[in-house]
PDB file of N, CA and C in Angstrom:
ATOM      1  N   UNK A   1     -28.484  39.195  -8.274  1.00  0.00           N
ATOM      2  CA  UNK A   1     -27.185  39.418  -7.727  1.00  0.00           C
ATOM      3  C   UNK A   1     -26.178  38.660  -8.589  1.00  0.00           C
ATOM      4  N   UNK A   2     -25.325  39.592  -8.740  1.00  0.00           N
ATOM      5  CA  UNK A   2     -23.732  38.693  -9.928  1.00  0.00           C
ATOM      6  C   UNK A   2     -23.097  37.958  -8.905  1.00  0.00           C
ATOM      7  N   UNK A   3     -22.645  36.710  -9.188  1.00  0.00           N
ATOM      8  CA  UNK A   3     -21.179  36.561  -8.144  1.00  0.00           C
ATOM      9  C   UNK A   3     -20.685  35.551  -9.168  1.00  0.00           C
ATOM     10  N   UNK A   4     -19.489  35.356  -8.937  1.00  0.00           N
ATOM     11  CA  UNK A   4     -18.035  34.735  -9.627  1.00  0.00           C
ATOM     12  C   UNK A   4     -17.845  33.580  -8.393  1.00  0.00           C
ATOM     13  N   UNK A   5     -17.743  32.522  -8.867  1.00  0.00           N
ATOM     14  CA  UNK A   5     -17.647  31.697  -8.242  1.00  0.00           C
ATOM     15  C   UNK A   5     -17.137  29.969  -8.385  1.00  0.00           C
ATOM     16  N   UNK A   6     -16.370  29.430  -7.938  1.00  0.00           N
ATOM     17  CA  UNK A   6     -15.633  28.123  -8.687  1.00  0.00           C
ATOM     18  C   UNK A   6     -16.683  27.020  -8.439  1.00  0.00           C
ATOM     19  N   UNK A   7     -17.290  26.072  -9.345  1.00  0.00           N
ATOM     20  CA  UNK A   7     -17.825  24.822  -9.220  1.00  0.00           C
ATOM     21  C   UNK A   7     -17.457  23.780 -10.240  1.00  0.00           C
ATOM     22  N   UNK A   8     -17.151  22.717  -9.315  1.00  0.00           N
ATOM     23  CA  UNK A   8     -17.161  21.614  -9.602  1.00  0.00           C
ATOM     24  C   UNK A   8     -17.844  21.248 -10.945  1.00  0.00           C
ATOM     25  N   UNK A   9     -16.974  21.148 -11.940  1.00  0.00           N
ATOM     26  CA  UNK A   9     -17.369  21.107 -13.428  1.00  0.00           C
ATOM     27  C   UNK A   9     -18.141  19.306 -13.456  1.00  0.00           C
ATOM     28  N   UNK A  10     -17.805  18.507 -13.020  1.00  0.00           N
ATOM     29  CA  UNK A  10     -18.676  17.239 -13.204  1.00  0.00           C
ATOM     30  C   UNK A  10     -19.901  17.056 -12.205  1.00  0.00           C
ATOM     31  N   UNK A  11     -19.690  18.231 -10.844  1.00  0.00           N
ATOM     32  CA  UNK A  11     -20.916  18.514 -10.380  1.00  0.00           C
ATOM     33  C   UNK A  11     -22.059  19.103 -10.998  1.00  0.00           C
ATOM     34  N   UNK A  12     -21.671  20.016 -12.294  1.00  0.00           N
ATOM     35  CA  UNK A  12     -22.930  20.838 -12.559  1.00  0.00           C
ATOM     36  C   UNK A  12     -22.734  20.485 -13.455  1.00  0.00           C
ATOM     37  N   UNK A  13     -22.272  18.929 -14.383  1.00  0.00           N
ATOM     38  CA  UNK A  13     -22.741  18.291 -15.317  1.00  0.00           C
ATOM     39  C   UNK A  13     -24.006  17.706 -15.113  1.00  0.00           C
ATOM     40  N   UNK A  14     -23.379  17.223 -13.886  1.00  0.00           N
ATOM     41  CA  UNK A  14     -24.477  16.059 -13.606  1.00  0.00           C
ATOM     42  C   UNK A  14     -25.779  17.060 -12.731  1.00  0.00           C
ATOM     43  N   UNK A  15     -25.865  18.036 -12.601  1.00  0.00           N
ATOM     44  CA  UNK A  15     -26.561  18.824 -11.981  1.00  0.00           C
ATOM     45  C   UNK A  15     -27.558  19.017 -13.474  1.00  0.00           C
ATOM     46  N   UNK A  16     -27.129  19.556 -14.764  1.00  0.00           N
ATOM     47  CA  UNK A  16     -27.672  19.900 -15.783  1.00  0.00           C
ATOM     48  C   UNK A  16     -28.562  18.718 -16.218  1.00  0.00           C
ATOM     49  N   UNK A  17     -27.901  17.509 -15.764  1.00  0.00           N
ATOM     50  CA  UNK A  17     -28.604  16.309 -16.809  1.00  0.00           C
ATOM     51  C   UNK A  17     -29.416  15.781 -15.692  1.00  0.00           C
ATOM     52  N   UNK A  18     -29.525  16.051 -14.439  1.00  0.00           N
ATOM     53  CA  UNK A  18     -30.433  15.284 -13.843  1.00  0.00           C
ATOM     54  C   UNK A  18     -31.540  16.429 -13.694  1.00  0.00           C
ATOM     55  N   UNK A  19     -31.335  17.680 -13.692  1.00  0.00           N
ATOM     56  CA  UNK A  19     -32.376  18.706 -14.263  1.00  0.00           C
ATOM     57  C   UNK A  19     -33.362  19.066 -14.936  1.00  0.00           C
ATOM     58  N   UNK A  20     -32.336  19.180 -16.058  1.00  0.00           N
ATOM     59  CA  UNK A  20     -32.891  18.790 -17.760  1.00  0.00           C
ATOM     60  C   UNK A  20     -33.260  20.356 -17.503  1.00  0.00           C
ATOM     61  N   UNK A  21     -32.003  21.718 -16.708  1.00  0.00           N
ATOM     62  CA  UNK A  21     -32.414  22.634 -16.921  1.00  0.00           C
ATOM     63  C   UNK A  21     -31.125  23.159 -17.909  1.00  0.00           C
ATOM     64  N   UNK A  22     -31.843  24.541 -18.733  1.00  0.00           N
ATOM     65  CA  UNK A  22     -30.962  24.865 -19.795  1.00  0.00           C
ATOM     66  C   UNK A  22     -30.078  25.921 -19.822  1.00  0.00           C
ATOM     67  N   UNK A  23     -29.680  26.408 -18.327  1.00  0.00           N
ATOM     68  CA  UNK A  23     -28.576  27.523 -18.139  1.00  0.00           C
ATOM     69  C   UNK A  23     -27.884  27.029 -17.156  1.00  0.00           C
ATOM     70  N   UNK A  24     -26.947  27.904 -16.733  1.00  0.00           N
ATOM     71  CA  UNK A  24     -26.046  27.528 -15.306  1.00  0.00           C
ATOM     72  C   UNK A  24     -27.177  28.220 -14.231  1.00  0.00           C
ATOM     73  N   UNK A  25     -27.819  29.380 -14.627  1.00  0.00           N
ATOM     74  CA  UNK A  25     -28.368  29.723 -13.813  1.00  0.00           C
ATOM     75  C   UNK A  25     -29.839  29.690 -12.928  1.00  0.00           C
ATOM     76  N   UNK A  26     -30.300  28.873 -14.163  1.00  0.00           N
ATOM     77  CA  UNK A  26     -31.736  27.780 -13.924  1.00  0.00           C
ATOM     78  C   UNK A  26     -30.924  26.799 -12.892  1.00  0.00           C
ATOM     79  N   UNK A  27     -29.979  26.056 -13.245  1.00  0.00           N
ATOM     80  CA  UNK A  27     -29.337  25.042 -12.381  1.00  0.00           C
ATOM     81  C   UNK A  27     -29.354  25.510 -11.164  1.00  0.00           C
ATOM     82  N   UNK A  28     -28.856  26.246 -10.532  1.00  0.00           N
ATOM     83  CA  UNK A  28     -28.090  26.996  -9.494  1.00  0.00           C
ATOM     84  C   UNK A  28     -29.549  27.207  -8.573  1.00  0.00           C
ATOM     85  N   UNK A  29     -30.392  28.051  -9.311  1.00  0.00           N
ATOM     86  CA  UNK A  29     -31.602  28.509  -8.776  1.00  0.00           C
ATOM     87  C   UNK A  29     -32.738  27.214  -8.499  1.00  0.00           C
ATOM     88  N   UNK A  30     -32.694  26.439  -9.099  1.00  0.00           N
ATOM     89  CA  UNK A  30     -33.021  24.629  -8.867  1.00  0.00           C
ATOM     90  C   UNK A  30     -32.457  24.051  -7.424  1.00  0.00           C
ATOM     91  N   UNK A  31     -31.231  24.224  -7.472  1.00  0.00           N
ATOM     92  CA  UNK A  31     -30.868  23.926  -6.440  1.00  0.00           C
ATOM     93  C   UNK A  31     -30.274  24.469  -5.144  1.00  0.00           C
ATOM     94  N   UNK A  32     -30.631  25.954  -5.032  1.00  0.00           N
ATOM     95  CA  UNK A  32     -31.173  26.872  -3.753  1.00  0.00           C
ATOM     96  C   UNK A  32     -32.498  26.815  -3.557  1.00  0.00           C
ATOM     97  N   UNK A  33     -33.368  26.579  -4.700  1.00  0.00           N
ATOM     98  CA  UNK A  33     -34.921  26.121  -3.828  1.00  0.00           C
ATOM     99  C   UNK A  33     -34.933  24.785  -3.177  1.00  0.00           C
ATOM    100  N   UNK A  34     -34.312  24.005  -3.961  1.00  0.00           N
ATOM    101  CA  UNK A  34     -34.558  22.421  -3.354  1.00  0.00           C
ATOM    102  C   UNK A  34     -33.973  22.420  -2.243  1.00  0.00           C
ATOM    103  N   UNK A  35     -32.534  23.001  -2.108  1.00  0.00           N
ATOM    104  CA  UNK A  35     -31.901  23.006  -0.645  1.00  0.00           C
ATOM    105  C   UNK A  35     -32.600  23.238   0.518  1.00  0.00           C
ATOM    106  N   UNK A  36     -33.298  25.172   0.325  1.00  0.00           N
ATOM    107  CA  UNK A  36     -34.168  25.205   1.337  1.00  0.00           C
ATOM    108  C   UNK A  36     -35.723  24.706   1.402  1.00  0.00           C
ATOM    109  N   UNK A  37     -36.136  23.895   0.501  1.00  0.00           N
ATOM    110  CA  UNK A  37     -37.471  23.050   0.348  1.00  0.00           C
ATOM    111  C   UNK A  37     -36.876  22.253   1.638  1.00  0.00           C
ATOM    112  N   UNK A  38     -35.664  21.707   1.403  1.00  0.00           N
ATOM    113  CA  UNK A  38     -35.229  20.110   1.806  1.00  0.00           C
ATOM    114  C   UNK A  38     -34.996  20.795   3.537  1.00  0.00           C
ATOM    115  N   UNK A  39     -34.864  21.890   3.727  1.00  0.00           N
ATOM    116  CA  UNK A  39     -34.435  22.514   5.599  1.00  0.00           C
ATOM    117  C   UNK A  39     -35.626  22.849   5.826  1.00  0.00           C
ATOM    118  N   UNK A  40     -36.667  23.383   4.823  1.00  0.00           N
ATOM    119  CA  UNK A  40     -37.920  23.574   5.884  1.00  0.00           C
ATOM    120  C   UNK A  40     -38.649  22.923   5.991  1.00  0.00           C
ATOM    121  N   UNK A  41     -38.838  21.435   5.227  1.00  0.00           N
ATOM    122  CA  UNK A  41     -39.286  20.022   5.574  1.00  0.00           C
ATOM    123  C   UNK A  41     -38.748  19.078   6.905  1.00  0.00           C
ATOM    124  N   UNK A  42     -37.481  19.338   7.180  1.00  0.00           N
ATOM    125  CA  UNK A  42     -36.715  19.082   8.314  1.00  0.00           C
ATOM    126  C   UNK A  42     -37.248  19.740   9.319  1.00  0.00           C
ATOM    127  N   UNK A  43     -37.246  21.108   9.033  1.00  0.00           N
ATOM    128  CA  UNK A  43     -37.456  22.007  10.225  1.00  0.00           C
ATOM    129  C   UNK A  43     -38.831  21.918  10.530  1.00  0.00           C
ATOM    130  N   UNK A  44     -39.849  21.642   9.926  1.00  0.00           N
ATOM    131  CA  UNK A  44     -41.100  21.541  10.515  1.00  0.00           C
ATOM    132  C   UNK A  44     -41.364  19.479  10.838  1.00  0.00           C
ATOM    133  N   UNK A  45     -40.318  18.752  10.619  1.00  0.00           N
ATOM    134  CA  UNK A  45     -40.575  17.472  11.175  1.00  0.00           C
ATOM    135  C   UNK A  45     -40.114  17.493  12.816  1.00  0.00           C
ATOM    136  N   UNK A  46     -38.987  18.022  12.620  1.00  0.00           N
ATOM    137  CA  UNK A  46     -38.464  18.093  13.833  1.00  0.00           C
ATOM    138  C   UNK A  46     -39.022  19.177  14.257  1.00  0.00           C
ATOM    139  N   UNK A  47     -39.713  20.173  14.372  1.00  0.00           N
ATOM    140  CA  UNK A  47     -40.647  20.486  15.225  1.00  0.00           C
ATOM    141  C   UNK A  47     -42.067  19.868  15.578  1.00  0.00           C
ATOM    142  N   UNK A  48     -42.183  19.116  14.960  1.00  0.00           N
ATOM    143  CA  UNK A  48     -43.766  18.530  15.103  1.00  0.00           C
ATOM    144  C   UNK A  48     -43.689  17.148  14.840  1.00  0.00           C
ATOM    145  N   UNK A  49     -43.022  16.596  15.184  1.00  0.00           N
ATOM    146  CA  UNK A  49     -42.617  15.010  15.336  1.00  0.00           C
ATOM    147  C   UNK A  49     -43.505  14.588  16.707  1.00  0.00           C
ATOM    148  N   UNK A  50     -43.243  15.339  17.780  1.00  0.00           N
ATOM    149  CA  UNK A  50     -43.504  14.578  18.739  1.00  0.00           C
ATOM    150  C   UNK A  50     -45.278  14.687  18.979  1.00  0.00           C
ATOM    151  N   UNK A  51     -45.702  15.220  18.203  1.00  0.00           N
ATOM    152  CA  UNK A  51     -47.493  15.228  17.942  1.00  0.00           C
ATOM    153  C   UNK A  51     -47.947  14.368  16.997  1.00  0.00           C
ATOM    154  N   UNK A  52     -47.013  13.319  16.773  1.00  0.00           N
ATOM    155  CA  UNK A  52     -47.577  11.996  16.125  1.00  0.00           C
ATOM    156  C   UNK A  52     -48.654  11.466  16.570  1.00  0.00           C
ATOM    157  N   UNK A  53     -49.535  10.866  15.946  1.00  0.00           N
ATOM    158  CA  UNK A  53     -50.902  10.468  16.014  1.00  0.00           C
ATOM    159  C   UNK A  53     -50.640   8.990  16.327  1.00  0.00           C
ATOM    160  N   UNK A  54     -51.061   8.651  17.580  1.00  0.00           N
ATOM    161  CA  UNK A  54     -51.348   6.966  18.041  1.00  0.00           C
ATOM    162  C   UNK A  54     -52.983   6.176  17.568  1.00  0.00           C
ATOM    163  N   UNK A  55     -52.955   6.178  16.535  1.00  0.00           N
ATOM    164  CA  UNK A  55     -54.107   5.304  15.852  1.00  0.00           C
ATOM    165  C   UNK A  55     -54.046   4.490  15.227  1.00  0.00           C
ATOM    166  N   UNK A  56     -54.630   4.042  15.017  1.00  0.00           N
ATOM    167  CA  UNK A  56     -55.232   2.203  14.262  1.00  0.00           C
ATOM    168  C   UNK A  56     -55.385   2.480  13.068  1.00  0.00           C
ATOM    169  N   UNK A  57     -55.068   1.407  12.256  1.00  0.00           N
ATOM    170  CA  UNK A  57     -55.981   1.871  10.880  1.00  0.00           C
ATOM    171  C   UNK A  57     -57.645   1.263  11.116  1.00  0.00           C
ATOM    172  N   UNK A  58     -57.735   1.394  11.897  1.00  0.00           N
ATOM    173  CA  UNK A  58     -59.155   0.562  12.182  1.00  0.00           C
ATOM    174  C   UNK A  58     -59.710   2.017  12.418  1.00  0.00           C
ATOM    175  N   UNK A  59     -59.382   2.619  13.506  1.00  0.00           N
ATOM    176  CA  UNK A  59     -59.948   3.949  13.562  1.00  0.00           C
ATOM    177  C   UNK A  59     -59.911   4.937  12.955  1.00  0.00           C
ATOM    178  N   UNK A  60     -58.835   5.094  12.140  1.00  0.00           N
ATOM    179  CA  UNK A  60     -58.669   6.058  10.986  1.00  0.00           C
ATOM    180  C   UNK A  60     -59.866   5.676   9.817  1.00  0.00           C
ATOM    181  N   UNK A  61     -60.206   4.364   9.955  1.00  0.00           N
ATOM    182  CA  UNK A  61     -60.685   3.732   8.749  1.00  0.00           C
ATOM    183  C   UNK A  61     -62.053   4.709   9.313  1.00  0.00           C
ATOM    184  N   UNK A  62     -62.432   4.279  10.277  1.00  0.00           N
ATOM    185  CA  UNK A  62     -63.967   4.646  11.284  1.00  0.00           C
ATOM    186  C   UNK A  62     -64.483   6.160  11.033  1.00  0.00           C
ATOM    187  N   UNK A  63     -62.637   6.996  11.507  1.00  0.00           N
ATOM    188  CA  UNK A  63     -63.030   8.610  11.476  1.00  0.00           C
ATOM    189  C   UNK A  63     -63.346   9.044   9.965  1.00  0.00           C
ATOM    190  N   UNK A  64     -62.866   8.417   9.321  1.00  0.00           N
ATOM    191  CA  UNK A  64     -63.113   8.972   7.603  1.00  0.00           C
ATOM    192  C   UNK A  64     -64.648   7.941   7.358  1.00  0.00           C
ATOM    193  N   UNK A  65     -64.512   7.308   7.958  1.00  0.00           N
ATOM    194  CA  UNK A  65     -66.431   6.968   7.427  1.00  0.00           C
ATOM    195  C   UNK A  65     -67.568   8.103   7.854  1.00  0.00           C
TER     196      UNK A  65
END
């Protein structure tokens, strides 16, 4: 998909160099995966947070023996 669009020129400096990717559009696509990497890591903590495990390292130590 084309789109035209204004960004922040010292944003996608520093977007390129903390990358180390070599288009605008490697950049861009870097950081629509990481975005939604970073919501469906959220979205499955906060769904499954409250099934935290109450154990020891004593017993963890036990179940893996």
């Amino acid at each position: 998909m084309k789109i035209t669009t204004y960004i922040d020129e010292q944003l996608l400096r520093r977007a390129f160099k903390a990358s180390r990717a070599k288009t605008k559009r490697e950049v861009l696509e870097n950081g629509l995966r990481s975005l939604l990497s970073e919501i469906q890591r959220n979205t499955f903590i906060s769904e499954f947070d409250h099934l935290r495990l109450r154990i020891s390292p004593e017993e963890l130590a036990h179940l893996r023996s």
